[in-house]
C-alpha atoms as a PDB file:
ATOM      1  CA  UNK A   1    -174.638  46.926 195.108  1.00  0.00           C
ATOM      2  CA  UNK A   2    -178.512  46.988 195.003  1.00  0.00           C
ATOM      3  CA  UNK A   3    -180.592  46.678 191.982  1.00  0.00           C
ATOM      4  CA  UNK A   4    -183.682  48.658 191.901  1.00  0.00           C
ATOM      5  CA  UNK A   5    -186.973  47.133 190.362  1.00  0.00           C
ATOM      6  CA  UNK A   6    -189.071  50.071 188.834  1.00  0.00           C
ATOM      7  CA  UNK A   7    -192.435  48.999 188.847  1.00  0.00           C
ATOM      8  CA  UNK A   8    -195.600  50.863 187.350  1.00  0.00           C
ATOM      9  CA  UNK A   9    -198.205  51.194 189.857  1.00  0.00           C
ATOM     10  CA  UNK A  10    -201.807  49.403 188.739  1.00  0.00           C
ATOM     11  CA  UNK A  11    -203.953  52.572 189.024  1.00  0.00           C
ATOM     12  CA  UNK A  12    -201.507  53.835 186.838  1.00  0.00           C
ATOM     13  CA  UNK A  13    -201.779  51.400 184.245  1.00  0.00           C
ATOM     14  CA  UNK A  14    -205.271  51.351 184.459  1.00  0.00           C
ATOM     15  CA  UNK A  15    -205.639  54.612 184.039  1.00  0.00           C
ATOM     16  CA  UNK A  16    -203.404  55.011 181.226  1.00  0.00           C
ATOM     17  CA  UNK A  17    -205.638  51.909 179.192  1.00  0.00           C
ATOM     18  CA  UNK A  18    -208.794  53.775 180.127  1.00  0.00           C
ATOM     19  CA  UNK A  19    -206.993  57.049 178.170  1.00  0.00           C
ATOM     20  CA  UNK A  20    -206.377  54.957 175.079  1.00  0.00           C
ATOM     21  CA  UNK A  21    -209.338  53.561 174.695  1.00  0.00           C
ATOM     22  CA  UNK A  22    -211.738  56.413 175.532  1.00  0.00           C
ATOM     23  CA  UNK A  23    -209.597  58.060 172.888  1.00  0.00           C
ATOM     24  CA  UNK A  24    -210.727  55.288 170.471  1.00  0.00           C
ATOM     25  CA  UNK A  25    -213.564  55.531 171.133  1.00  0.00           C
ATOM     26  CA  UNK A  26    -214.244  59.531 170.470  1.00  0.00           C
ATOM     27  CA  UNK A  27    -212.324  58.806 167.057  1.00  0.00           C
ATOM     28  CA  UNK A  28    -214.978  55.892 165.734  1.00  0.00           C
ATOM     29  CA  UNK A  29    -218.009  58.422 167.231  1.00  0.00           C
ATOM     30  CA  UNK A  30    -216.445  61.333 165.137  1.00  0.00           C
ATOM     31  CA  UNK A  31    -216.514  59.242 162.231  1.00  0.00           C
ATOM     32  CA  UNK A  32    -220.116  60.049 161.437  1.00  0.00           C
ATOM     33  CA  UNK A  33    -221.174  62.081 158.941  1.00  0.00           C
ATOM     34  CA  UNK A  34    -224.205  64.388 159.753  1.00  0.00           C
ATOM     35  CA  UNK A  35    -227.136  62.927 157.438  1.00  0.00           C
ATOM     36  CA  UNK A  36    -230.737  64.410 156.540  1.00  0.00           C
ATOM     37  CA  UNK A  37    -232.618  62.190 154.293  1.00  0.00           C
ATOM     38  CA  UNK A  38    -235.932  61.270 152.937  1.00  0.00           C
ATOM     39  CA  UNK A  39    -237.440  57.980 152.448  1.00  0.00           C
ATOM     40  CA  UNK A  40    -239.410  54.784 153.295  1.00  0.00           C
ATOM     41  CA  UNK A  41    -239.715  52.964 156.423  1.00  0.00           C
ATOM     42  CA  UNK A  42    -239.319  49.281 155.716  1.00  0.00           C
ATOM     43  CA  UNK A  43    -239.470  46.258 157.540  1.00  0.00           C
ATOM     44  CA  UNK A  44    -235.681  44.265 157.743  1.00  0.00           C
ATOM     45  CA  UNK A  45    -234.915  41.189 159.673  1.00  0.00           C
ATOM     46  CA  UNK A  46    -235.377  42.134 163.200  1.00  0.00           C
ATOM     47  CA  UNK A  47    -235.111  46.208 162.324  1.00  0.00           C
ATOM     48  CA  UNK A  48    -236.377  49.401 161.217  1.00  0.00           C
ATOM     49  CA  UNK A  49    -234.595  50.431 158.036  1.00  0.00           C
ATOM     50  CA  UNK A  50    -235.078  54.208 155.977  1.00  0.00           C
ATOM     51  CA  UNK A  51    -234.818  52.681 152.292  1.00  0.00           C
ATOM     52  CA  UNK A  52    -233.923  56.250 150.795  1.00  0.00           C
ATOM     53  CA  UNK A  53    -233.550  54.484 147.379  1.00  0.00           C
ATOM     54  CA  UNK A  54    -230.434  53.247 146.472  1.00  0.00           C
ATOM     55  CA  UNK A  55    -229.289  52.293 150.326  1.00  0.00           C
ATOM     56  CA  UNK A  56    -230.887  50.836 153.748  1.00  0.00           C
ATOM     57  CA  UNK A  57    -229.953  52.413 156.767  1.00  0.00           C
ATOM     58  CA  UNK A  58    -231.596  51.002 160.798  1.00  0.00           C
ATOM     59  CA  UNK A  59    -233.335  53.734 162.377  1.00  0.00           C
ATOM     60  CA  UNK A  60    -234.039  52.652 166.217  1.00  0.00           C
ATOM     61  CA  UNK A  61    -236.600  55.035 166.758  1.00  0.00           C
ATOM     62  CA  UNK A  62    -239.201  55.695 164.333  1.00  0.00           C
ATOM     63  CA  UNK A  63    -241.575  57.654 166.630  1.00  0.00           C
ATOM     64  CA  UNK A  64    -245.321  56.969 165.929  1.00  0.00           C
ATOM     65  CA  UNK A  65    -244.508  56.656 162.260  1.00  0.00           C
ATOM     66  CA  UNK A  66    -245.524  53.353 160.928  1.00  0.00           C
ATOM     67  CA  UNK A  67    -243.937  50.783 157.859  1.00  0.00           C
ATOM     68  CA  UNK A  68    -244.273  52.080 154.549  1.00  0.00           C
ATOM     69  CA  UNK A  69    -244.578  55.834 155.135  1.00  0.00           C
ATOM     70  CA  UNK A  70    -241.918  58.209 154.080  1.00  0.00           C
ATOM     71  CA  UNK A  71    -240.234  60.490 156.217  1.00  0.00           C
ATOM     72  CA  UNK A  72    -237.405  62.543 156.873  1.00  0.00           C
ATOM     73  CA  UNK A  73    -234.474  61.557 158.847  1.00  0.00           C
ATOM     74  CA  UNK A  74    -231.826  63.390 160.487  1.00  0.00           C
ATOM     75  CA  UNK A  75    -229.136  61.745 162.810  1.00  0.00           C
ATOM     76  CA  UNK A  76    -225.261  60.744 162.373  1.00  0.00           C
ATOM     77  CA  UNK A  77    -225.281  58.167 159.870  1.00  0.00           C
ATOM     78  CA  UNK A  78    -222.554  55.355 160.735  1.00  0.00           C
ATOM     79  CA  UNK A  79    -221.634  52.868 158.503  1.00  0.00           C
ATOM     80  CA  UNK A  80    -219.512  50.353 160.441  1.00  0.00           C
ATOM     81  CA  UNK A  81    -221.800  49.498 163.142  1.00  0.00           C
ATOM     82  CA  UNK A  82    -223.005  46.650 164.729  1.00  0.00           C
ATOM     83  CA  UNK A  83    -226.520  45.280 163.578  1.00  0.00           C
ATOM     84  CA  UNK A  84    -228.534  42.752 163.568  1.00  0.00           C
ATOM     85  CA  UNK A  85    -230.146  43.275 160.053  1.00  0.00           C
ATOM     86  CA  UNK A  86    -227.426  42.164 157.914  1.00  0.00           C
ATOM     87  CA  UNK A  87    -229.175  43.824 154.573  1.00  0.00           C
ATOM     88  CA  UNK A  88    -228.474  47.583 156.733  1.00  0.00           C
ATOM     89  CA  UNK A  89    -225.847  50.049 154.556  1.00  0.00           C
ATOM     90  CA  UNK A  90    -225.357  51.579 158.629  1.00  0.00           C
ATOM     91  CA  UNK A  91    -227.149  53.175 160.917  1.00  0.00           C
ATOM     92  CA  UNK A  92    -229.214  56.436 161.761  1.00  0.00           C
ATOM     93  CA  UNK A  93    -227.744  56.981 165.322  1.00  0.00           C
ATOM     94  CA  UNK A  94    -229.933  59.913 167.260  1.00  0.00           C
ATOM     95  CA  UNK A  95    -231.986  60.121 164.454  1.00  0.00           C
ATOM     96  CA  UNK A  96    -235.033  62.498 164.306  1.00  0.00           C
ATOM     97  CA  UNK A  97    -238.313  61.762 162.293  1.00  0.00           C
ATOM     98  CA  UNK A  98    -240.471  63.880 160.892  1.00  0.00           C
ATOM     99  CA  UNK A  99    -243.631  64.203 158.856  1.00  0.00           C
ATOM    100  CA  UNK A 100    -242.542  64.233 155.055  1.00  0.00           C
ATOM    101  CA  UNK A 101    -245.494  66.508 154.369  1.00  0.00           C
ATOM    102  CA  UNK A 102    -244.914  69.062 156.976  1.00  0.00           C
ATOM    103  CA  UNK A 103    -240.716  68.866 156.372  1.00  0.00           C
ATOM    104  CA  UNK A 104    -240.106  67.619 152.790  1.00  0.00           C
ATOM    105  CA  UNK A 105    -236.174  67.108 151.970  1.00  0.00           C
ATOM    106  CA  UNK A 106    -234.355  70.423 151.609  1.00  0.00           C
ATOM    107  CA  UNK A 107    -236.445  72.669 153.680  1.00  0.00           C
ATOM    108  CA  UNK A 108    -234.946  74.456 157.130  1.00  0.00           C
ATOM    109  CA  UNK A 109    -235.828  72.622 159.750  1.00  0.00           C
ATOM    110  CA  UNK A 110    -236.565  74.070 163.053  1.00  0.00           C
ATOM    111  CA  UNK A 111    -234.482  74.723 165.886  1.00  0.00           C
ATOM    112  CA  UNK A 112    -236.679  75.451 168.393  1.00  0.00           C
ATOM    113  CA  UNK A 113    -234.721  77.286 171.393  1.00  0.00           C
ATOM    114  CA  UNK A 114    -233.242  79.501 168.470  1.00  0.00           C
ATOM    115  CA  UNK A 115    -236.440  79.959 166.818  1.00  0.00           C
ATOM    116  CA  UNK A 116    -238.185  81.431 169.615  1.00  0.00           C
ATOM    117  CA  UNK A 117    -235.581  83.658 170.798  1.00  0.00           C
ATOM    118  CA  UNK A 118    -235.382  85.017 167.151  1.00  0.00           C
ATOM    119  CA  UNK A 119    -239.323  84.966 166.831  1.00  0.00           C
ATOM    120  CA  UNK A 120    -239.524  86.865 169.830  1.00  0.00           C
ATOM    121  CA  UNK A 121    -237.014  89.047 169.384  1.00  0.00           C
ATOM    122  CA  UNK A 122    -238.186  89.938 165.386  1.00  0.00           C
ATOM    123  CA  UNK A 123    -241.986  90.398 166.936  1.00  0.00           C
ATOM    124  CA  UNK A 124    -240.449  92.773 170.164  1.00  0.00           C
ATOM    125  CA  UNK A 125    -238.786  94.889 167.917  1.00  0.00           C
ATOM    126  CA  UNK A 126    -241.499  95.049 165.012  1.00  0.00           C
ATOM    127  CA  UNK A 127    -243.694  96.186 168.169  1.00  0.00           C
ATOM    128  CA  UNK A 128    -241.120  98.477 169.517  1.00  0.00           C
ATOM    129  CA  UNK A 129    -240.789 100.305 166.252  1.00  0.00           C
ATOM    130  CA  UNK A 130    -244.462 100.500 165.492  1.00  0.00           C
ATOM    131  CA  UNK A 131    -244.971 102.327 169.348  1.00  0.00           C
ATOM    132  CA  UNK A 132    -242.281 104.447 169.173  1.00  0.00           C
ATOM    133  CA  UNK A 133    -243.957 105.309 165.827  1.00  0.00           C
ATOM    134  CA  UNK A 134    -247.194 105.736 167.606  1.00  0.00           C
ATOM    135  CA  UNK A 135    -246.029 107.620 170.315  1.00  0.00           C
ATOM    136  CA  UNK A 136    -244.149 110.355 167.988  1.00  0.00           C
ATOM    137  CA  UNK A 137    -247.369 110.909 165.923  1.00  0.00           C
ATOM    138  CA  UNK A 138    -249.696 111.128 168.677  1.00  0.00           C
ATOM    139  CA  UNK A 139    -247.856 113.472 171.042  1.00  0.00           C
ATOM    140  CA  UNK A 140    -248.400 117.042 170.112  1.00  0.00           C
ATOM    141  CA  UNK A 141    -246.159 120.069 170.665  1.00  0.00           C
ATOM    142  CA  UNK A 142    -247.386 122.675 173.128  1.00  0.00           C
ATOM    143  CA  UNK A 143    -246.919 125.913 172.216  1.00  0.00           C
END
């Protein structure tokens, strides 16, 4: 009588670990909350952080805006990651900053692919209506 010895190929096993953790891994990204904030750009131990006034988040990329000037934020706010500034609430990841004075908290912000296909599209048809209009006024019936 022989016994047989089942044995799970490597690439197998490997490939079944890379499954489980890439699944991990999309469940901590989709923890995020989306997050649009104002505030001020402070200076923490070895970061950037948004102090909106009650919490401290890191921002990694503050764009040409300086310390101590408020902005607006948007990103995925996280707050179980990994920082160096241990004073951080979380973190801004992807985050966006703009001009408080050109976007102040609670106004639309642009989207500007959609914008210009609706801009252009609102401005064709305005146009297209006013020389249809045009057209019907200034052509004359022949009798």
């Amino acid at each position: 009588m022989h016994v047989y010895e089942r044995r799970i190929p490597w690439g197998l096993m490997v490939l079944a670990g890379l499954a489980i953790v890439g699944t991990g891994l999309r469940a901590v990204a989709q923890t995020g909350e989306d997050f649009d904030g104002c505030g001020v750009l402070v200076s923490g131990s070895g970061c950037v952080l948004l102090d909106t006034g009650g919490s401290l988040y890191v921002v990694t990329n503050t764009g040409r805006f300086q310390f101590g000037e408020e902005v607006r934020v948007t990103g995925t706010l996280t707050e179980n990651c990994t920082v160096i500034c241990a004073e951080a609430d979380g973190c801004i990841q992807g985050a966006t900053v703009y001009d408080l004075d050109v976007y102040p908290c609670g106004t639309p912000l642009p989207s500007f692919p959609e914008d210009i296909v609706t801009d252009a599209c609102a401005a064709a048809s305005g146009s297209l209506i006013g020389l249809s209009t045009l057209g019907a006024l200034l052509v004359r019936r022949r009798q």
